[in-house]
C-alpha atoms as a PDB file:
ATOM      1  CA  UNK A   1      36.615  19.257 -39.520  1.00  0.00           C
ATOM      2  CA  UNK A   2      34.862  18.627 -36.464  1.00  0.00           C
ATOM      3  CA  UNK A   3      31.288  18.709 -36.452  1.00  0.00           C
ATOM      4  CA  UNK A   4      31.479  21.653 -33.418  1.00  0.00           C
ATOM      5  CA  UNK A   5      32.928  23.984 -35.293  1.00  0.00           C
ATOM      6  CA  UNK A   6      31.332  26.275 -37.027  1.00  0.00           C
ATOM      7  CA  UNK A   7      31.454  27.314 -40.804  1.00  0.00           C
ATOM      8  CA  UNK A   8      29.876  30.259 -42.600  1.00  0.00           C
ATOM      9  CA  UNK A   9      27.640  29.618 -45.684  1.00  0.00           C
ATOM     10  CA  UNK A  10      29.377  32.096 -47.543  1.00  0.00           C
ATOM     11  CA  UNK A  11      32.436  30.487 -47.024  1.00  0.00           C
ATOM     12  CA  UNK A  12      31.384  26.993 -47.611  1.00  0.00           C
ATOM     13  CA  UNK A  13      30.312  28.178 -50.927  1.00  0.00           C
ATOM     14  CA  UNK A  14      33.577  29.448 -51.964  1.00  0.00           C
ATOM     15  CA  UNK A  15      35.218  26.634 -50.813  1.00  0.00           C
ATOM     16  CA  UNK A  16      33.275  24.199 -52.679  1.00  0.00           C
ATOM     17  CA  UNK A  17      33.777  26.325 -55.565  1.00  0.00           C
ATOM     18  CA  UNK A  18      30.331  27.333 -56.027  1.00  0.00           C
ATOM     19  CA  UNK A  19      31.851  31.020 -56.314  1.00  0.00           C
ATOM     20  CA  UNK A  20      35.068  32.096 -57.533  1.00  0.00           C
ATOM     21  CA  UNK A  21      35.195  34.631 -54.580  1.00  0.00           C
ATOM     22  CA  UNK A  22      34.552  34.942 -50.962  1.00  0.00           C
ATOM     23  CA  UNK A  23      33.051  38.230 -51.178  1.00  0.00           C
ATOM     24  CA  UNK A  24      31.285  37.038 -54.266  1.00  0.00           C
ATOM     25  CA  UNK A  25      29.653  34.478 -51.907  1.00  0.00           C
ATOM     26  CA  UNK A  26      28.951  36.736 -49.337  1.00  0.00           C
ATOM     27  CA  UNK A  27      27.398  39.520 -51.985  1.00  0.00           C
ATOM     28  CA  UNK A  28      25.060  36.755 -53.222  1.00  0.00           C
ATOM     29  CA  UNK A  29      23.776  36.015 -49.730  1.00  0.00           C
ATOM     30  CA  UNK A  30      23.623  39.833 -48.801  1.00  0.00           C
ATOM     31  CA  UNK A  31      21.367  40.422 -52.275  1.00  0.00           C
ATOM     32  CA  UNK A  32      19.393  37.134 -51.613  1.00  0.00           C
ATOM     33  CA  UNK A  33      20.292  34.329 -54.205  1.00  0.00           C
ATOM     34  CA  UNK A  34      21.375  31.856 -51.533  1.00  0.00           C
ATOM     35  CA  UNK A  35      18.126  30.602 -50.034  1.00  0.00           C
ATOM     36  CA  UNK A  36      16.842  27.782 -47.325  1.00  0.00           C
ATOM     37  CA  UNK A  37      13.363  27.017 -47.114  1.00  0.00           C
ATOM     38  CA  UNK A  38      12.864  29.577 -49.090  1.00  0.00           C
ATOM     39  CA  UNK A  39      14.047  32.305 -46.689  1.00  0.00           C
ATOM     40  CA  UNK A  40      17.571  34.433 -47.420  1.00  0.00           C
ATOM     41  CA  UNK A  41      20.426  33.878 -45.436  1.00  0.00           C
ATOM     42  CA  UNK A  42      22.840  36.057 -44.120  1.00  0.00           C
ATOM     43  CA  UNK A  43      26.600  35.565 -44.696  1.00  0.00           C
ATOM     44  CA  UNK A  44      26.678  34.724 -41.372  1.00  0.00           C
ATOM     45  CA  UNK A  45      24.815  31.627 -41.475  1.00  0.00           C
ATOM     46  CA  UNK A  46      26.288  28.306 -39.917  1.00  0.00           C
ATOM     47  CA  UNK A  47      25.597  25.665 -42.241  1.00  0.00           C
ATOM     48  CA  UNK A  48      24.859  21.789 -40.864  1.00  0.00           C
ATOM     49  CA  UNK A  49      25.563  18.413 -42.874  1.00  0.00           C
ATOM     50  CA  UNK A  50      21.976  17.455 -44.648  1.00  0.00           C
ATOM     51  CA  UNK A  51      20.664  21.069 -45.379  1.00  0.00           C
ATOM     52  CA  UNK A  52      19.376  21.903 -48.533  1.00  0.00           C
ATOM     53  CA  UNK A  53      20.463  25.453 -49.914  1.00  0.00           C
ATOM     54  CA  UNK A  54      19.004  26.848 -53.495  1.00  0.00           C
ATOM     55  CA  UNK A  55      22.090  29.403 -55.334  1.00  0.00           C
ATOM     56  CA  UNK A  56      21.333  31.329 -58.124  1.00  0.00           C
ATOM     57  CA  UNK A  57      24.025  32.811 -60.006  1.00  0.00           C
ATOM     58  CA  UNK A  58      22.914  34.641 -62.644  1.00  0.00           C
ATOM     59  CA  UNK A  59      20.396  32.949 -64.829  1.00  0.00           C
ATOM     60  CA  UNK A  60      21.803  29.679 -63.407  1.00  0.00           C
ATOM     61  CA  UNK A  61      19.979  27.904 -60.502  1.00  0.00           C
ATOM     62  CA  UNK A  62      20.966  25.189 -58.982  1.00  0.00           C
ATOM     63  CA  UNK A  63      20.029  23.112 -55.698  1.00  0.00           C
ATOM     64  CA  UNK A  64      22.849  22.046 -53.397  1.00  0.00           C
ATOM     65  CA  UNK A  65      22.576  19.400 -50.556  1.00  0.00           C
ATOM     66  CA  UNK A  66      25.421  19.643 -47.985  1.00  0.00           C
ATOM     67  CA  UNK A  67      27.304  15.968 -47.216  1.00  0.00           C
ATOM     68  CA  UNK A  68      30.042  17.313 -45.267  1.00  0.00           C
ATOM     69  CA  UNK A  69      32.044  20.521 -44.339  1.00  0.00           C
ATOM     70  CA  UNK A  70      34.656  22.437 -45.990  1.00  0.00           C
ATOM     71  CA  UNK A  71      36.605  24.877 -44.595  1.00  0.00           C
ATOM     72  CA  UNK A  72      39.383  25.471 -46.993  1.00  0.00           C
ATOM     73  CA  UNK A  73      39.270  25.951 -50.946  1.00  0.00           C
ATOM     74  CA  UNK A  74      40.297  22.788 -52.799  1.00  0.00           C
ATOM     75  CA  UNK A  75      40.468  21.418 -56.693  1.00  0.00           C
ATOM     76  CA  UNK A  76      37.589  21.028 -57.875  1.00  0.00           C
ATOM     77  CA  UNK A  77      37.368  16.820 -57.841  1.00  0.00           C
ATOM     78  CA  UNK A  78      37.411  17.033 -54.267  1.00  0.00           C
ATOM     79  CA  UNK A  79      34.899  19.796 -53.703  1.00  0.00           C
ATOM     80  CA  UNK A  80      32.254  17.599 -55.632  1.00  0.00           C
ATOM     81  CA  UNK A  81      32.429  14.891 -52.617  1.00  0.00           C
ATOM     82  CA  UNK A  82      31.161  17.863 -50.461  1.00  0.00           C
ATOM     83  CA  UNK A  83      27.942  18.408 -51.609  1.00  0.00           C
ATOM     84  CA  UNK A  84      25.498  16.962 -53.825  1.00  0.00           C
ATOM     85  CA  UNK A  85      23.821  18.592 -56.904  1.00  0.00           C
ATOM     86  CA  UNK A  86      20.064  18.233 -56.655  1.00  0.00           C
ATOM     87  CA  UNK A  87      18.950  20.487 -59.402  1.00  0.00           C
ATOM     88  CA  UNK A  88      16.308  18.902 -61.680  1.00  0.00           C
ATOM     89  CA  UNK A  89      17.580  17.967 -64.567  1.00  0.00           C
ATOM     90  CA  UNK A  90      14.267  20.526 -66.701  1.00  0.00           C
ATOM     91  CA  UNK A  91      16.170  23.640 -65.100  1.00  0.00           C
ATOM     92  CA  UNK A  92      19.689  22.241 -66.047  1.00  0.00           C
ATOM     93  CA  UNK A  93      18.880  21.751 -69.781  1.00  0.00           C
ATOM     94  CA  UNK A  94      16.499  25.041 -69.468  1.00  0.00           C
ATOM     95  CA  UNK A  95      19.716  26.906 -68.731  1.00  0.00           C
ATOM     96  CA  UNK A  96      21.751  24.885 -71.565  1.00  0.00           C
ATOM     97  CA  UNK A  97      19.398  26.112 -74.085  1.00  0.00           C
ATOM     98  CA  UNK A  98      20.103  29.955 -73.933  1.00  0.00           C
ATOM     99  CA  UNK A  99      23.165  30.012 -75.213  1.00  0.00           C
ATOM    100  CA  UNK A 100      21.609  28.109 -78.150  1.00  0.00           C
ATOM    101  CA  UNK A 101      20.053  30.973 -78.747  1.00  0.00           C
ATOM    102  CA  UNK A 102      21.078  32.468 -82.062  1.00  0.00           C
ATOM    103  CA  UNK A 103      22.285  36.133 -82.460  1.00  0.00           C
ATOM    104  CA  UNK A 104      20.351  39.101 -84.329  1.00  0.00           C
ATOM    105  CA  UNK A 105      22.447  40.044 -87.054  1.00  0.00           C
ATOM    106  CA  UNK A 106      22.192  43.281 -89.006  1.00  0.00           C
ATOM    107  CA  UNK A 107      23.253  44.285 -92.177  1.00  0.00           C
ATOM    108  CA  UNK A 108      26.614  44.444 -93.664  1.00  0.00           C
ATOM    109  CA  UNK A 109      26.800  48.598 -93.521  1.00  0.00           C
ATOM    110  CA  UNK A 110      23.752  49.677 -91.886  1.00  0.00           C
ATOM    111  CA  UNK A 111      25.596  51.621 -89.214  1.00  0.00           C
ATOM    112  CA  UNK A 112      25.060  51.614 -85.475  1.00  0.00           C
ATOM    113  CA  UNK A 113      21.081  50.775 -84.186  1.00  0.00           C
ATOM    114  CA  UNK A 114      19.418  53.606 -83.479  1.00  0.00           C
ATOM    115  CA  UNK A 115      17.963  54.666 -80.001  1.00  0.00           C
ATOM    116  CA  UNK A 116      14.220  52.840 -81.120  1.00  0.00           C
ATOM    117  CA  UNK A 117      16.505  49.595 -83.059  1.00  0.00           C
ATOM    118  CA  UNK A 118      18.054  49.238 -79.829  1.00  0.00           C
ATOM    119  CA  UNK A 119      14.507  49.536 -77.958  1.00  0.00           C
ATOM    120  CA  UNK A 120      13.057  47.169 -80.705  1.00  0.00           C
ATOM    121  CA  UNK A 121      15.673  44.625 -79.787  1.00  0.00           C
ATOM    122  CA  UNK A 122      16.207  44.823 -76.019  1.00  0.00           C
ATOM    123  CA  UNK A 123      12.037  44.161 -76.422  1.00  0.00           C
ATOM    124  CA  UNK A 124      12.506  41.014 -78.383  1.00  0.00           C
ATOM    125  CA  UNK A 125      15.330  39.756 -76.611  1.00  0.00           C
ATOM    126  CA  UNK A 126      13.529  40.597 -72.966  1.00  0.00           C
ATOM    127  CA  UNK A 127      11.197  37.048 -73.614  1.00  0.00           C
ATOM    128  CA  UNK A 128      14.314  34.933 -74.113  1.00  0.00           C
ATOM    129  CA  UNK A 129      15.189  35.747 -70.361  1.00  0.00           C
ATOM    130  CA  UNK A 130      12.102  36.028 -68.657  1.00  0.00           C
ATOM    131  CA  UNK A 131      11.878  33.359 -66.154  1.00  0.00           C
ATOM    132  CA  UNK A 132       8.050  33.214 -66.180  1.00  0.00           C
ATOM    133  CA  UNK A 133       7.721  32.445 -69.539  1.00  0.00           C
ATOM    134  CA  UNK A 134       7.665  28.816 -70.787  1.00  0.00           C
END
């Protein structure tokens, strides 16, 4: 691809795979979990070899630096040569460890929670997400 033309962040992060979906991209830029410098970016943005994009994708977070441009959707070996993964390696394990996380179990016959067992547990399990909490 020639380095006049122009290619769409959303798109570049489909095609490197960083989304399953175009319009997944482009709803993650839209609600603001594709970032540069810290400001949001539109869909629309034309993305240039050496920036440095943040994507957050649920509780996952990761830190992308672009090495070249993508236009089309390949396997996933040659996608990696595209950009380079610069999330710290704290936040990778960080996001390793929740599903480590073991499950409340209830028991054997005690029927279905009741509306204040299921406020009781959404409470307990609301610190185990909380990004501001170490």
């Amino acid at each position: 691809m020639a380095e006049s033309e122009k290619l769409r962040i959303d798109k570049y992060l489909w095609s490197i795979r960083a989304f399953k979906t175009r319009s997944l991209a482009t709803d993650a830029c839209k609600a603001g979990r594709v970032k540069f410098n810290g400001q949001n970016l539109k869909p629309s943005h034309v993305v240039k070899i050496g920036e440095i994009y943040t994507v957050q994708k649920g509780i996952e977070k990761k830190v992308i630096k672009v090495i070249g441009l993508l236009e089309r959707r390949v396997d996933a070996k040659t996608a990696v040569t595209f950009y380079e993964d610069l999330t710290p390696l704290e936040e990778t394990y960080a996001y390793k460890s929740v599903f480590n996380i073991s499950n409340l179990n209830r028991d054997r016959g005690a029927g279905r929670p009741t509306k204040k067992d299921r406020r009781d547990i959404d409470d307990l399990q609301d610190g185990w997400f909380n990004e501001d909490e170490t």
